[in-house]
C-alpha atoms as a PDB file:
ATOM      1  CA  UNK A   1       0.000   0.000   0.000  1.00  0.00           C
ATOM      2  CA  UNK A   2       1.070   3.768  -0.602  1.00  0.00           C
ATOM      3  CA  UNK A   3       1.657   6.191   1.955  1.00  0.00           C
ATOM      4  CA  UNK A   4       2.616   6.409   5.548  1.00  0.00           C
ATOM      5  CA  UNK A   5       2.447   2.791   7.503  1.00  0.00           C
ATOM      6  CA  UNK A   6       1.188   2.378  10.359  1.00  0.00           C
ATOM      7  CA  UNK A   7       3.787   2.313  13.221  1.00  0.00           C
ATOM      8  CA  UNK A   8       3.536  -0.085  15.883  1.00  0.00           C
ATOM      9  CA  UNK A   9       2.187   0.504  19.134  1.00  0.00           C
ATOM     10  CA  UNK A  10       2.239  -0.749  22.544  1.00  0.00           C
ATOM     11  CA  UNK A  11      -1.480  -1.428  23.821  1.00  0.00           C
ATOM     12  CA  UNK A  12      -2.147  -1.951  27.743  1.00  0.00           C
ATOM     13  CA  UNK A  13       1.765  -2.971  28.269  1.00  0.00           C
ATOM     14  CA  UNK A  14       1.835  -6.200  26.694  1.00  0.00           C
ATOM     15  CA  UNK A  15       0.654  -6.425  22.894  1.00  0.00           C
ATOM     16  CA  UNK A  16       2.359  -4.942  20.112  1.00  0.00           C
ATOM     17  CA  UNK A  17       0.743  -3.560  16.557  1.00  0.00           C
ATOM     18  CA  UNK A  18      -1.388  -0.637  15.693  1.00  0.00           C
ATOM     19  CA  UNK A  19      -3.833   0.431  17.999  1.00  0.00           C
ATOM     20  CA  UNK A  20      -6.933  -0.335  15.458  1.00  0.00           C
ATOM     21  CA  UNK A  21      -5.622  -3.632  14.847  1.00  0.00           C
ATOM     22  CA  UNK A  22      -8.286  -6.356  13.809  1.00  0.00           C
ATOM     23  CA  UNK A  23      -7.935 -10.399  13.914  1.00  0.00           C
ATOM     24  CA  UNK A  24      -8.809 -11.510  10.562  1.00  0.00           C
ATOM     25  CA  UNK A  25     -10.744 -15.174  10.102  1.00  0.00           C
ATOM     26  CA  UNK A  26      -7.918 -16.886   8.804  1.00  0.00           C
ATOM     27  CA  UNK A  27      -4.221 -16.922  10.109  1.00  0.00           C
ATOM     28  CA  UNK A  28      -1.267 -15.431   8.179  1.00  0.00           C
ATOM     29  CA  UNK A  29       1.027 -12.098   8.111  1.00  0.00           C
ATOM     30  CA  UNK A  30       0.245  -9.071   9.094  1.00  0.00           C
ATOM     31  CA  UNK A  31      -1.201  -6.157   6.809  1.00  0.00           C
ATOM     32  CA  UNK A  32       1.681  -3.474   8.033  1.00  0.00           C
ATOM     33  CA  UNK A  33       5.538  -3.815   7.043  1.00  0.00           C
ATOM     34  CA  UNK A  34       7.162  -4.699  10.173  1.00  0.00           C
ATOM     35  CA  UNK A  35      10.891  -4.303  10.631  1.00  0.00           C
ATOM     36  CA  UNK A  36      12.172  -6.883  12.228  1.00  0.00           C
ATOM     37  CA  UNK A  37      15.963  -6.115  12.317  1.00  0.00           C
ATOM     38  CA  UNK A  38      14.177  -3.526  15.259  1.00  0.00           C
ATOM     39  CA  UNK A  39      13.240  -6.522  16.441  1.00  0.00           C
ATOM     40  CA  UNK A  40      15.797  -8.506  19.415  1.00  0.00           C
ATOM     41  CA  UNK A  41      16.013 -12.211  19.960  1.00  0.00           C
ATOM     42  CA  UNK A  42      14.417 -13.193  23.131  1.00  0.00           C
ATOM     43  CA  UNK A  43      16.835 -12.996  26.126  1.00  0.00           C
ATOM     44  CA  UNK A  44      16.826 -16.302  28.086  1.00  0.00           C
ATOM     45  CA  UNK A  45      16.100 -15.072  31.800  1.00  0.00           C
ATOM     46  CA  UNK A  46      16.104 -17.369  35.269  1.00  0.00           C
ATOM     47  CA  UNK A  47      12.550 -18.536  35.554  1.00  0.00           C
ATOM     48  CA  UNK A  48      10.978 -18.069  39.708  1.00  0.00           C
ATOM     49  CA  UNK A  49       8.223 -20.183  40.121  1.00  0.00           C
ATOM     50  CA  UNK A  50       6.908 -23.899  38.770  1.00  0.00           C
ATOM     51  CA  UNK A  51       7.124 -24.405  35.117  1.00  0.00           C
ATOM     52  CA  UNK A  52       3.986 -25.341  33.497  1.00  0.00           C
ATOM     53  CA  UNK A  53       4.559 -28.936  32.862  1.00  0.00           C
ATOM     54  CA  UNK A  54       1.383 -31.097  33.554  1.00  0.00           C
ATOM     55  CA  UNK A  55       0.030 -33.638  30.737  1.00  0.00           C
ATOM     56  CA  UNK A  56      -3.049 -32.373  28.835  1.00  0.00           C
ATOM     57  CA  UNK A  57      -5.009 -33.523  26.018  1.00  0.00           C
ATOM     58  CA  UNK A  58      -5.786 -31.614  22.535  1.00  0.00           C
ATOM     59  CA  UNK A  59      -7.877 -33.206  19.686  1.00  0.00           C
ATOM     60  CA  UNK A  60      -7.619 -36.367  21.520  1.00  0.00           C
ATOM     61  CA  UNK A  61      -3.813 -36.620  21.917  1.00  0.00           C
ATOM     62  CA  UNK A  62      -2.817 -36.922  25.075  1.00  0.00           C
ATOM     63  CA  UNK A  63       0.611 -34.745  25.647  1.00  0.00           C
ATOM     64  CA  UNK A  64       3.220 -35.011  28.552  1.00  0.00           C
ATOM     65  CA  UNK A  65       5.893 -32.347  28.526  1.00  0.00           C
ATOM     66  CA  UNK A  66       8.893 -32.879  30.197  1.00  0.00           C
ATOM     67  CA  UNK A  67      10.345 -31.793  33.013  1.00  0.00           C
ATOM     68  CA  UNK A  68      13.896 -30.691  32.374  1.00  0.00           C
ATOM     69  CA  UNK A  69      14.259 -29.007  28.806  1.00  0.00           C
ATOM     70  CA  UNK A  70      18.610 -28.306  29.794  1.00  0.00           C
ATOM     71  CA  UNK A  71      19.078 -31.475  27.148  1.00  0.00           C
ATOM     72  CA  UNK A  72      16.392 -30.703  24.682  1.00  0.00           C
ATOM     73  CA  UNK A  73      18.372 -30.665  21.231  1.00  0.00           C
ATOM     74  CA  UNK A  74      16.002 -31.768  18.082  1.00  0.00           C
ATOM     75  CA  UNK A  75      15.333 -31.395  14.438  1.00  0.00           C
ATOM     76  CA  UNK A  76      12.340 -31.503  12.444  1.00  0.00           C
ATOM     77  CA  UNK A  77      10.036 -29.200  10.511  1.00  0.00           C
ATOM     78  CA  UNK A  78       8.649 -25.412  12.407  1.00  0.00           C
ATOM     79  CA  UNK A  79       5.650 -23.419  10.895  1.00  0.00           C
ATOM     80  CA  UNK A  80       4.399 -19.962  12.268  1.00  0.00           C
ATOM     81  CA  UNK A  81       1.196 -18.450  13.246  1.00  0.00           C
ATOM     82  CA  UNK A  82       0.433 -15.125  13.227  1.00  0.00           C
ATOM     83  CA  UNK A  83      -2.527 -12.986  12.948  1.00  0.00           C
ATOM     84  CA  UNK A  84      -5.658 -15.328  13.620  1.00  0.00           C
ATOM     85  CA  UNK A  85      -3.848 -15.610  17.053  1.00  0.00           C
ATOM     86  CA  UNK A  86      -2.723 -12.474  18.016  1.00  0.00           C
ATOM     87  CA  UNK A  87      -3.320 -10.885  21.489  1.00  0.00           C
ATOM     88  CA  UNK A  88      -4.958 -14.217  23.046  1.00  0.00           C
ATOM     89  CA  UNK A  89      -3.980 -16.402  25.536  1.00  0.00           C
ATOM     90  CA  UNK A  90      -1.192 -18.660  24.963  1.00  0.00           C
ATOM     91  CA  UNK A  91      -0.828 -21.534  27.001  1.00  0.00           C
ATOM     92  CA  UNK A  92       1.456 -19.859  29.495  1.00  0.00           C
ATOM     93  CA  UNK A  93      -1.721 -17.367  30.365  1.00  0.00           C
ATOM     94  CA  UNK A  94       0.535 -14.848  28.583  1.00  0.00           C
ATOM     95  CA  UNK A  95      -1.159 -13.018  25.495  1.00  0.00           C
ATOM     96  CA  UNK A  96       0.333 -14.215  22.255  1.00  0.00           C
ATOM     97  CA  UNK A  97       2.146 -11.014  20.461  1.00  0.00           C
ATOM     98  CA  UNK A  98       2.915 -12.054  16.621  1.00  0.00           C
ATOM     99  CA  UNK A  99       5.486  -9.005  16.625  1.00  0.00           C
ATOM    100  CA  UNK A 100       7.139 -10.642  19.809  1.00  0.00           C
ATOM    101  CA  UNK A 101      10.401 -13.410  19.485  1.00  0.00           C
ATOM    102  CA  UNK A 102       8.217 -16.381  20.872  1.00  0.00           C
ATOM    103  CA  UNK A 103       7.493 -20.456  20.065  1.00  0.00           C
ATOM    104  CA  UNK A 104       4.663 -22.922  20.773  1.00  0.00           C
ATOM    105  CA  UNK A 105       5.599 -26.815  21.684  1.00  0.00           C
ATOM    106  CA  UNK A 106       4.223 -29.662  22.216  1.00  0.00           C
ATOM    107  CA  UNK A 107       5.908 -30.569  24.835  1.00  0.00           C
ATOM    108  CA  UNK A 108       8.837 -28.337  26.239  1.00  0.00           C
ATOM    109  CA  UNK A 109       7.966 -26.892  29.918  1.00  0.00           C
ATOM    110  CA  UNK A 110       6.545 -23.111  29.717  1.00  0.00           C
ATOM    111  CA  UNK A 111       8.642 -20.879  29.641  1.00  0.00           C
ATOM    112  CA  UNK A 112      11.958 -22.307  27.845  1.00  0.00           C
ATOM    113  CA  UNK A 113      14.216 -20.279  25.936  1.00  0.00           C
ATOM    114  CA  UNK A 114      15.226 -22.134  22.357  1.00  0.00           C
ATOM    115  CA  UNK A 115      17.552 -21.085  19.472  1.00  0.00           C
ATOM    116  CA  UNK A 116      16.133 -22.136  16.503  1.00  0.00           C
ATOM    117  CA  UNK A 117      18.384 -22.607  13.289  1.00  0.00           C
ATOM    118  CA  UNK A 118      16.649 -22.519  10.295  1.00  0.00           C
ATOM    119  CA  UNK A 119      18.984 -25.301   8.217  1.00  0.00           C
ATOM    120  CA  UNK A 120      18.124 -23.952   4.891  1.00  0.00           C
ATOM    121  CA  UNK A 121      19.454 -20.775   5.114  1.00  0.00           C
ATOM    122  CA  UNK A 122      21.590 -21.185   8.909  1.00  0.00           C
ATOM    123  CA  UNK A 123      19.755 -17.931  10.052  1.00  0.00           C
ATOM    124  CA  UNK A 124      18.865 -18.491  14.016  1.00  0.00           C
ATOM    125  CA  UNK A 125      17.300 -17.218  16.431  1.00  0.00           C
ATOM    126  CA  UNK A 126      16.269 -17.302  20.061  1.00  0.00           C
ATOM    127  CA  UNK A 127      12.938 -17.220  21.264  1.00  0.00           C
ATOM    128  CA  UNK A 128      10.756 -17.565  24.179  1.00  0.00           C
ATOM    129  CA  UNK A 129       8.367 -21.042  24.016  1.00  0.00           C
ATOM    130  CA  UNK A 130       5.211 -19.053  26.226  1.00  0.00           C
ATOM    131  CA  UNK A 131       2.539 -21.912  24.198  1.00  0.00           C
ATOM    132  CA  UNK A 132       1.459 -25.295  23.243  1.00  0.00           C
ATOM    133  CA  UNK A 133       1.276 -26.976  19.225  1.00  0.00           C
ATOM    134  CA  UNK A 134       1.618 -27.212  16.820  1.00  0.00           C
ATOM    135  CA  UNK A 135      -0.857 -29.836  16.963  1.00  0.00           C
ATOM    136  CA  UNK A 136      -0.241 -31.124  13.606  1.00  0.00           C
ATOM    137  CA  UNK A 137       2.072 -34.786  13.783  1.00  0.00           C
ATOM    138  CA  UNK A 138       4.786 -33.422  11.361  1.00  0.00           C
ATOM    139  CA  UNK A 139       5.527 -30.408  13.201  1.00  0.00           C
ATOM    140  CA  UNK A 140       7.554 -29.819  16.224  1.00  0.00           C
ATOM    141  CA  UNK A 141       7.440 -25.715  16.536  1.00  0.00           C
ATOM    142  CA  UNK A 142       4.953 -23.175  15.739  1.00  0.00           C
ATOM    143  CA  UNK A 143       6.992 -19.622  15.839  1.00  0.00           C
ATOM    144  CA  UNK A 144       5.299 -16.202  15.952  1.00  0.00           C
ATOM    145  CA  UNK A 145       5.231 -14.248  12.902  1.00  0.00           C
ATOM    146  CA  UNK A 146       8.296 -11.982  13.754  1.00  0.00           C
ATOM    147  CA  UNK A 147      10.556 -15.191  14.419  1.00  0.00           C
ATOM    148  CA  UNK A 148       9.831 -16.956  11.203  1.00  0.00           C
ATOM    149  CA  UNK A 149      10.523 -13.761   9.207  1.00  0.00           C
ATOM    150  CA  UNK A 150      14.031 -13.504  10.455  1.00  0.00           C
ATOM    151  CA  UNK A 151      14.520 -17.012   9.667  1.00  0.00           C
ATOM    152  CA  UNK A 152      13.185 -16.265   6.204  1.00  0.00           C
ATOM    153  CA  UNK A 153      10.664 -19.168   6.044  1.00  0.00           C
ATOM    154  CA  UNK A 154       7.500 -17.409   5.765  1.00  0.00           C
ATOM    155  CA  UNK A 155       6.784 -17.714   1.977  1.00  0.00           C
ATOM    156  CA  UNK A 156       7.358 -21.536   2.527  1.00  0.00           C
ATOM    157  CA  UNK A 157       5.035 -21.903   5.528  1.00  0.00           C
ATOM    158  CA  UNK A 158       7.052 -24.699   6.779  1.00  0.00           C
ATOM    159  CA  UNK A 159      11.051 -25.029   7.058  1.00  0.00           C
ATOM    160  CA  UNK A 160      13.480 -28.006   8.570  1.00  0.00           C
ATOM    161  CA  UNK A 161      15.205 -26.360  11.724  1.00  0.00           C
ATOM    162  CA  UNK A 162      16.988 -27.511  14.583  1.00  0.00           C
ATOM    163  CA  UNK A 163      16.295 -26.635  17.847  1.00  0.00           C
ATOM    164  CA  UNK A 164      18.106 -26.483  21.321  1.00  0.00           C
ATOM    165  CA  UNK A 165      16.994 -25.203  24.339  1.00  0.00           C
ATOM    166  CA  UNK A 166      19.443 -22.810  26.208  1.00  0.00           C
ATOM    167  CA  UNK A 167      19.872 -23.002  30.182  1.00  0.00           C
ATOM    168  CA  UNK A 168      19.521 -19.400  31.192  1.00  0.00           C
ATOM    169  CA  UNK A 169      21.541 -19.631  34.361  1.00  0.00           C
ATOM    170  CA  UNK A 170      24.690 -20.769  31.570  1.00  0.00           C
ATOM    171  CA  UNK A 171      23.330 -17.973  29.029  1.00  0.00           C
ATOM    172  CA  UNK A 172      23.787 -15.025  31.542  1.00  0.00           C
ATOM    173  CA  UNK A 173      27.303 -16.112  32.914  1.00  0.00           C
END
């Protein structure tokens, strides 16, 4: 579109995007450009409290997340979510934030920090996992919008990355 975008905004502290934003029915990018090199990887912190770690069941599938994630290191194929999903609750009780460096799993405990390497193009990233899915069997990551356009896979929907979790306590020192 011509003229002046609309610049981001920050909306009762927590979700990013204009303030007139509107959830469309179907998922996919957003209508503004969004800069993500303005954008910062997620920065592993110490989590205080329990992790959110309890077996639930989604579409039938019964899912038990584990309890440590210090070992997790995996490959397999990500998607993204974006619009469809913005500003509700994610798993965590957090509000999901498409403009925000953030991952769903199946079965990693919320929160865990992850870099995610993108092994078609070795971009990474590090992001916050704050939600559950995808719930689709080939899939083993759903990122937010922002975090699958730095890894360049959004015109491909789906990309083969690897994925290992970071111990925060080792990430700060």
């Amino acid at each position: 579109p011509k003229g002046p975008q609309p610049q981001p905004v920050i909306r009762n502290g927590s979700i990013s995007g204009p303030s007139d934003f509107k959830q469309p029915g179907s998922d996919g990018a957003p209508w503004w450009t969004v800069d993500v090199s303005r954008i910062p990887d997620a920065v592993p912190m110490p989590h205080q409290g329990s992790f959110k770690a309890a077996p639930y069941t989604v579409m039938g599938s019964r899912y038990f997340p584990i309890q440590d994630a210090r070992n997790y290191n995996v490959t397999g194929t990500a998607s993204w979510y974006g619009t469809k999903f913005h500003a509700q609750r994610t798993s965590s009780g957090e509000k999901y934030d498409m403009l925000a460096m953030t991952a769903a799993h199946k079965t990693l405990p919320l929160p865990t920090y992850i870099e995610v390497t993108n092994l078609k193009n070795h971009r990474k990233v590090i992001v916050k996992v704050n939600d559950r899915g995808p719930f689709e069997s080939n899939r083993i990551l759903d990122l937010s919008y922002v975090a699958a356009k730095k890894l360049g896979m959004l015109g491909h929907g789906t990309t083969r990355v690897h994925i290992k979790a970071i111990d925060p306590y080792q990430y700060l020192t």
